[in-house]
N, C-alpha and C. Protein backbone atom coordinates (compact mmCIF):
# COMPACT_ATOMS: atom_id res chain seq x y z
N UNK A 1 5.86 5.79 -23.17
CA UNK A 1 5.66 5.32 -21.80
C UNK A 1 4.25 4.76 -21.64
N UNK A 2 2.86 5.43 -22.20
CA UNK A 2 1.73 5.01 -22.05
C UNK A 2 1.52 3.67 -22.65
N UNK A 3 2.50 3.58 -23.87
CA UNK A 3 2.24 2.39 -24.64
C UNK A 3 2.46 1.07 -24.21
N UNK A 4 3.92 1.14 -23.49
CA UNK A 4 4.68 0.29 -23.02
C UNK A 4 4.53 -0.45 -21.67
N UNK A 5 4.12 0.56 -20.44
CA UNK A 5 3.55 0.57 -19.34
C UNK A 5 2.25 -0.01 -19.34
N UNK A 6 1.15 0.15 -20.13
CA UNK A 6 -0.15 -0.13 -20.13
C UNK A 6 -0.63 -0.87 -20.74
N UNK A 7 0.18 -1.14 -22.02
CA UNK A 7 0.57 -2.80 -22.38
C UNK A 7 -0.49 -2.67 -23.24
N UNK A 8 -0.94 -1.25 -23.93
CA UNK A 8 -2.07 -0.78 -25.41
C UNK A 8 -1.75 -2.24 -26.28
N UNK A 9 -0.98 -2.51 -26.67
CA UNK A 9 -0.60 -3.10 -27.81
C UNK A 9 -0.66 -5.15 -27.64
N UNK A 10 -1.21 -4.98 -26.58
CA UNK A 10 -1.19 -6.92 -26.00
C UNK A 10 -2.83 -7.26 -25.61
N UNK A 11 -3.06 -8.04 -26.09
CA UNK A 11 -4.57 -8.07 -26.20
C UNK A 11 -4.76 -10.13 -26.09
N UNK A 12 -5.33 -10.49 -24.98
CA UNK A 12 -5.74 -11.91 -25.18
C UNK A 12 -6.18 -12.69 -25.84
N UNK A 13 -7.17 -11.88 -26.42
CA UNK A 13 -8.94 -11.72 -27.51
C UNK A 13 -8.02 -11.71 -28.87
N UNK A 14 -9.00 -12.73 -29.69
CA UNK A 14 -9.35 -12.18 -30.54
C UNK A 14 -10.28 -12.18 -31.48
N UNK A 15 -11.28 -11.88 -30.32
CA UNK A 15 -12.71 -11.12 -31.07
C UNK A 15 -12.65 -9.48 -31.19
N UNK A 16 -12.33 -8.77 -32.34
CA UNK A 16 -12.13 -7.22 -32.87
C UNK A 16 -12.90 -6.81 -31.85
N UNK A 17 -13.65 -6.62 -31.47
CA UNK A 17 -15.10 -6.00 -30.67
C UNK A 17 -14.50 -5.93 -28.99
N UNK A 18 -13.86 -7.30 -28.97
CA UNK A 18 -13.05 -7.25 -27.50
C UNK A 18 -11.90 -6.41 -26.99
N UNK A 19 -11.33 -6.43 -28.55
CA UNK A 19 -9.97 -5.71 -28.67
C UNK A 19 -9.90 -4.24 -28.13
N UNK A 20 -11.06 -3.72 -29.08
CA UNK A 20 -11.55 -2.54 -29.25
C UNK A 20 -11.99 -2.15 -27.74
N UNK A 21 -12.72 -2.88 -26.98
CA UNK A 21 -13.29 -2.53 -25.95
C UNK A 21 -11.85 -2.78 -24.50
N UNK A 22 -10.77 -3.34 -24.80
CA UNK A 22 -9.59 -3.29 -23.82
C UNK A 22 -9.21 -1.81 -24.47
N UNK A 23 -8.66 -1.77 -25.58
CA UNK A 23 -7.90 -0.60 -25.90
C UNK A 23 -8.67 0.38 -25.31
N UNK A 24 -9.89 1.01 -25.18
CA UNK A 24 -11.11 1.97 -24.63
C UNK A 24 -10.69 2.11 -23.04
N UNK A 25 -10.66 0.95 -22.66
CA UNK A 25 -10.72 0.94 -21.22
C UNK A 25 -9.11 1.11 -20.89
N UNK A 26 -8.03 0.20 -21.34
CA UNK A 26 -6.84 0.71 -21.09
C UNK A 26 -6.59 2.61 -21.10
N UNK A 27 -6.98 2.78 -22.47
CA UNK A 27 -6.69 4.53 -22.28
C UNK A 27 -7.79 4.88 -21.33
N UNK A 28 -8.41 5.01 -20.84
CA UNK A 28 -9.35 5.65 -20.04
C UNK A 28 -8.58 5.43 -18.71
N UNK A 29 -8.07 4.41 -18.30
CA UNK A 29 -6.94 3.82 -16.98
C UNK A 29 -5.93 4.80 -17.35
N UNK A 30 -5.17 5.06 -18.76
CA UNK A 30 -3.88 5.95 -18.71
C UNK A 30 -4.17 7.34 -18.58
N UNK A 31 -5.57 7.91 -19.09
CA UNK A 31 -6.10 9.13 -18.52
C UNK A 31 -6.20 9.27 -17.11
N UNK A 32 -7.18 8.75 -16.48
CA UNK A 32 -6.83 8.84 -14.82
C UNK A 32 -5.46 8.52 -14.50
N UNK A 33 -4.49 7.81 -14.67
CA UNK A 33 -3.04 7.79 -14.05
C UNK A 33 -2.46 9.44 -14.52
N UNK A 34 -2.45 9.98 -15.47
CA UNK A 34 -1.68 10.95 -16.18
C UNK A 34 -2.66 12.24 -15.34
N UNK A 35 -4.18 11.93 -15.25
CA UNK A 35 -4.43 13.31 -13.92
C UNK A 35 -4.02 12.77 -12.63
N UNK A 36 -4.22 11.62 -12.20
CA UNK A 36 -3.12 11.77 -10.90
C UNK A 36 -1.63 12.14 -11.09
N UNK A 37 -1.15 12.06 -11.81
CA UNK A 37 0.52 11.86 -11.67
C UNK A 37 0.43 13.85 -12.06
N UNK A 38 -0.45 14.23 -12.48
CA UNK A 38 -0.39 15.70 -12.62
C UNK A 38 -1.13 16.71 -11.35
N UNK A 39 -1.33 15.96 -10.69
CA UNK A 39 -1.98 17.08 -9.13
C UNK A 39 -0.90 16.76 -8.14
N UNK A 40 -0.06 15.07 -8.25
CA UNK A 40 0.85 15.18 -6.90
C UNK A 40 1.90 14.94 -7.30
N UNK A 41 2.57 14.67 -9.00
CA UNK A 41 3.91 13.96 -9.37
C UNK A 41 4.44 15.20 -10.20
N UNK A 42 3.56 15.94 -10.89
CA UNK A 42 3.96 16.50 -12.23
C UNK A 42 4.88 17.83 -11.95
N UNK A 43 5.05 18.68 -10.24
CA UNK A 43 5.46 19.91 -9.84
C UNK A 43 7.33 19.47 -8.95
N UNK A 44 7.72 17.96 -9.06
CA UNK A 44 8.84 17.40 -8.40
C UNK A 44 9.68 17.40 -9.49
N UNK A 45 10.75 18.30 -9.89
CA UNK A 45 11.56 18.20 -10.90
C UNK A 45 12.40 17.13 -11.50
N UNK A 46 12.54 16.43 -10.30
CA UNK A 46 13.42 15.29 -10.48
C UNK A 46 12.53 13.39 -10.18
N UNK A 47 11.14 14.25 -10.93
CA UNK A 47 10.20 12.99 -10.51
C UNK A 47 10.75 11.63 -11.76
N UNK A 48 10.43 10.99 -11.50
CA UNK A 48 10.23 9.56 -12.73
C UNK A 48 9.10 9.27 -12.42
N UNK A 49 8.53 9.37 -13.81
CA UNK A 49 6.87 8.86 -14.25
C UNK A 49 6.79 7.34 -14.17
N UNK A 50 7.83 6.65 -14.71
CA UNK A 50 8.15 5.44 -14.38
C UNK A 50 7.21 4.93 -13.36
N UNK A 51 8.02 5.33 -12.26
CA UNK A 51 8.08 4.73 -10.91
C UNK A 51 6.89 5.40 -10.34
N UNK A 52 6.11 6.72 -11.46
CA UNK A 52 4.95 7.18 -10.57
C UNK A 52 3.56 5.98 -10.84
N UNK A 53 4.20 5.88 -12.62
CA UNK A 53 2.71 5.06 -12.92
C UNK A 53 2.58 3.88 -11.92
N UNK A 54 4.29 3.32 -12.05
CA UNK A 54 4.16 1.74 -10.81
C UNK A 54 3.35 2.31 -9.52
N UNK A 55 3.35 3.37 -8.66
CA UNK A 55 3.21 3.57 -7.96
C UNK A 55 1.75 3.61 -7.59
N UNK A 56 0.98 4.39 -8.92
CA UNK A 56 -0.75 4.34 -9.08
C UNK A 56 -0.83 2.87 -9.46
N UNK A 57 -0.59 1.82 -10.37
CA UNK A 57 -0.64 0.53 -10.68
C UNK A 57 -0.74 -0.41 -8.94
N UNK A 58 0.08 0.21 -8.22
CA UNK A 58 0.06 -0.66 -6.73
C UNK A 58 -0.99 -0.27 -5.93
N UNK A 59 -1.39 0.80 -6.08
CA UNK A 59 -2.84 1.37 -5.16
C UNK A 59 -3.86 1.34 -6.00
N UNK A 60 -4.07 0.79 -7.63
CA UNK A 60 -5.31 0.55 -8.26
C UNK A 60 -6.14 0.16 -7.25
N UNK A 61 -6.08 -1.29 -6.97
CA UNK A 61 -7.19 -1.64 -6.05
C UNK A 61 -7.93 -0.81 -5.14
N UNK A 62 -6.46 0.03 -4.14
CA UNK A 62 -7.58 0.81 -3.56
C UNK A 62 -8.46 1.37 -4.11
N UNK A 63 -7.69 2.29 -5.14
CA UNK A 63 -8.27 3.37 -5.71
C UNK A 63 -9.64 2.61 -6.05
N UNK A 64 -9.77 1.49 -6.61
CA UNK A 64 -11.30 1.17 -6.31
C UNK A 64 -12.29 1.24 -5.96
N UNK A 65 -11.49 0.96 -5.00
CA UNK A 65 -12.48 0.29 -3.74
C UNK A 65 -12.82 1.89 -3.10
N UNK A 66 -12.58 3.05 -3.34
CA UNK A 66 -12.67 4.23 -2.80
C UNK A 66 -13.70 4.56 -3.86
N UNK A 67 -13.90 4.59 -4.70
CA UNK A 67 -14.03 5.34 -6.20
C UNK A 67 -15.86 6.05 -5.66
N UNK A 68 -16.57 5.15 -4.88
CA UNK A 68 -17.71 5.11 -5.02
C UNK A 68 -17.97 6.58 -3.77
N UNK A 69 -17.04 6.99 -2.97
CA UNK A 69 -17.05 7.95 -2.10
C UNK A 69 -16.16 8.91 -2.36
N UNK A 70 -16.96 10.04 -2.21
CA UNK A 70 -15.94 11.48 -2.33
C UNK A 70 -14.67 11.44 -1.36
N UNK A 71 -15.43 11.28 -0.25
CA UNK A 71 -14.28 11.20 1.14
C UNK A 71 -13.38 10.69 0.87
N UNK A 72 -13.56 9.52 0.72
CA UNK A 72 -12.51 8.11 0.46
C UNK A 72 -11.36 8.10 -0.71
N UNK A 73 -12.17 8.67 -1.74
CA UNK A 73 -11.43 8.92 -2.97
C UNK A 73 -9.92 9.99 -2.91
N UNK A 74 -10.87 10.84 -1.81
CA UNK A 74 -9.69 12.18 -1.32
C UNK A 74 -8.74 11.91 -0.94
N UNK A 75 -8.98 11.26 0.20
CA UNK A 75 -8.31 10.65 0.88
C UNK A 75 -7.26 9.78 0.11
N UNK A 76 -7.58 9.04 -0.43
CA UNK A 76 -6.40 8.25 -1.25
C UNK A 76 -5.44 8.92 -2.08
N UNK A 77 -5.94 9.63 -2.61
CA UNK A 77 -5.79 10.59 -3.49
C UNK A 77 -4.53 11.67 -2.51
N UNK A 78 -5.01 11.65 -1.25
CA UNK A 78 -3.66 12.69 -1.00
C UNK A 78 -2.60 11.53 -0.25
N UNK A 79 -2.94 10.00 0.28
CA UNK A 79 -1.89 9.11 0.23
C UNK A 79 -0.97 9.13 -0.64
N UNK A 80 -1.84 9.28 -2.29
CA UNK A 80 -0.39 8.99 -3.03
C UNK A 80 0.11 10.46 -3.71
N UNK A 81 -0.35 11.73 -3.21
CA UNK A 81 0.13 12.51 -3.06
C UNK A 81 1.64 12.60 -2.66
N UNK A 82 1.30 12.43 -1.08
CA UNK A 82 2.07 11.85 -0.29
C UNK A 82 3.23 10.93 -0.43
N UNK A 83 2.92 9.84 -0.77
CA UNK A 83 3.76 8.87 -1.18
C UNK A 83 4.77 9.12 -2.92
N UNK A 84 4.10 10.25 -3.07
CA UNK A 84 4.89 11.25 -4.67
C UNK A 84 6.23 12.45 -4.43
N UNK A 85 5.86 12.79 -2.78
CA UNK A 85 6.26 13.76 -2.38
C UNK A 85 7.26 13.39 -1.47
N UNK A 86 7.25 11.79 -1.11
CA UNK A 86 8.69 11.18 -0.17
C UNK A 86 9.62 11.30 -1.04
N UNK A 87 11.12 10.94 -0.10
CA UNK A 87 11.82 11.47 -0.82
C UNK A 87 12.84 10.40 -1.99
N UNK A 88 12.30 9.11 -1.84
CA UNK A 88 12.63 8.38 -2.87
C UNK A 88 11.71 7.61 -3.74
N UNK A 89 10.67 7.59 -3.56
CA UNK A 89 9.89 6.39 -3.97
C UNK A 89 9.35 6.74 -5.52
N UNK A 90 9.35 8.13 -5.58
CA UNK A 90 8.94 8.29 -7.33
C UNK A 90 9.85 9.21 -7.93
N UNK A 91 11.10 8.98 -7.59
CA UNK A 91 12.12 9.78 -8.09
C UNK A 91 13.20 9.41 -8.93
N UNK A 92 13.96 10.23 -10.03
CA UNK A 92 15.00 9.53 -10.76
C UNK A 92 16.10 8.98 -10.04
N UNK A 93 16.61 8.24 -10.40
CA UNK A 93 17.83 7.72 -9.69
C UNK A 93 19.27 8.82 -10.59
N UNK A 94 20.16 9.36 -9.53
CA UNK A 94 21.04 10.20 -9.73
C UNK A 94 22.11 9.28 -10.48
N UNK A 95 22.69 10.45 -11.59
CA UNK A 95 23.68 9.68 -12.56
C UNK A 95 24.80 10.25 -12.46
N UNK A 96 26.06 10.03 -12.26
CA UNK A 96 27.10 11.04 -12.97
C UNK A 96 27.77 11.28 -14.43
N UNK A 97 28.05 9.98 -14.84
CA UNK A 97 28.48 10.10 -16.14
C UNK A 97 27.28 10.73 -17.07
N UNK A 98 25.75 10.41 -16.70
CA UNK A 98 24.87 11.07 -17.95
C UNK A 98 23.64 12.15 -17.17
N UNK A 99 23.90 13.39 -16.84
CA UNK A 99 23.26 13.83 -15.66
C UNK A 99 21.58 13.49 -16.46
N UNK A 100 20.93 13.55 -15.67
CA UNK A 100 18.93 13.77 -15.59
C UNK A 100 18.99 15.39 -15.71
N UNK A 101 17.91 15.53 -16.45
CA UNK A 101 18.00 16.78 -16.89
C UNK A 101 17.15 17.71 -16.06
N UNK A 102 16.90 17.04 -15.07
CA UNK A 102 16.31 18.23 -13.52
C UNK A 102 18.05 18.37 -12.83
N UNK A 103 18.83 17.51 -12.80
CA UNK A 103 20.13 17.81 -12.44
C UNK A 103 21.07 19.10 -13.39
N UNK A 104 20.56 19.03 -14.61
CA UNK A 104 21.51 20.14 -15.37
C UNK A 104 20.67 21.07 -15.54
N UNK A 105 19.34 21.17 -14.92
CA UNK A 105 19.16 22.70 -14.66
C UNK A 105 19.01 22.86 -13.75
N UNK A 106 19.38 22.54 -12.91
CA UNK A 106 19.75 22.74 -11.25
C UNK A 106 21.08 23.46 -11.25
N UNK A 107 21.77 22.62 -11.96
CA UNK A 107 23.49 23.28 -12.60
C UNK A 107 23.32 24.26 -12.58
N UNK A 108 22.98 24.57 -14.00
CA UNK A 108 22.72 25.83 -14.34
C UNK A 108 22.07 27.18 -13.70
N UNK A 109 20.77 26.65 -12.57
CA UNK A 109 20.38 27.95 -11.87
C UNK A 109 21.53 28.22 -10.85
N UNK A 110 22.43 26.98 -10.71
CA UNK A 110 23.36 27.56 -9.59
C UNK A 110 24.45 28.23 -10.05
N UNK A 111 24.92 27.59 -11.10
CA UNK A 111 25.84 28.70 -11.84
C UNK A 111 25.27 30.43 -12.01
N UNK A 112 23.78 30.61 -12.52
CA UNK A 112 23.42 31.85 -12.57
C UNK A 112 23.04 32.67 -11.32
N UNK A 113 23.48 32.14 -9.97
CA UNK A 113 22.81 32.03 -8.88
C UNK A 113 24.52 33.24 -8.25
């Protein structure tokens, strides 16, 4: 998902030195997405990371433009909390023929239930 999503492997350059310095900065972008998606995405059983990374990818900018203030940063920070915790926007889409596997242990606690 980090690879594919963040696009490690596509590079404009090719001066080695440039390369080197996207790949640096790309993972350092997939580190901050992977601690956000772990304070407001990572505790929703039936989350999709998918749709969480799209979700940090659409508020980059803010997240920017906040970065330089504690307040501000918080603040955003519990928007996409928020926006992790509605009830469709970073979630798997339900299957029947191949259940999601927050659905078959849902099964299962209800069967033991």
């Amino acid at each position: 998902l980090w690879k594919s999503q963040s696009r490690l492997a596509v590079s404009r350059s090719a001066n080695v030195w440039r390369i080197l310095c996207e790949i640096y900065v790309k993972l350092l972008i997939i580190l901050i997405q992977h601690w956000i998606m772990l304070t407001g995405l990572w505790e929703i059983p039936q989350r999709s990371l998918t749709k969480g990374v799209q979700a940090i990818q659409e508020q980059a900018s803010h997240l920017a433009a906040c970065i330089a203030e504690r307040r501000s940063l918080i603040k955003c920070l519990k928007q996409l909390a928020k926006l992790f915790a509605s009830s469709t926007a970073c979630r798997q889409n339900k299957r029947r023929k191949k259940p999601n596997n927050w659905m078959r242990l849902q099964q299962v606690r209800e069967w033991r239930a």
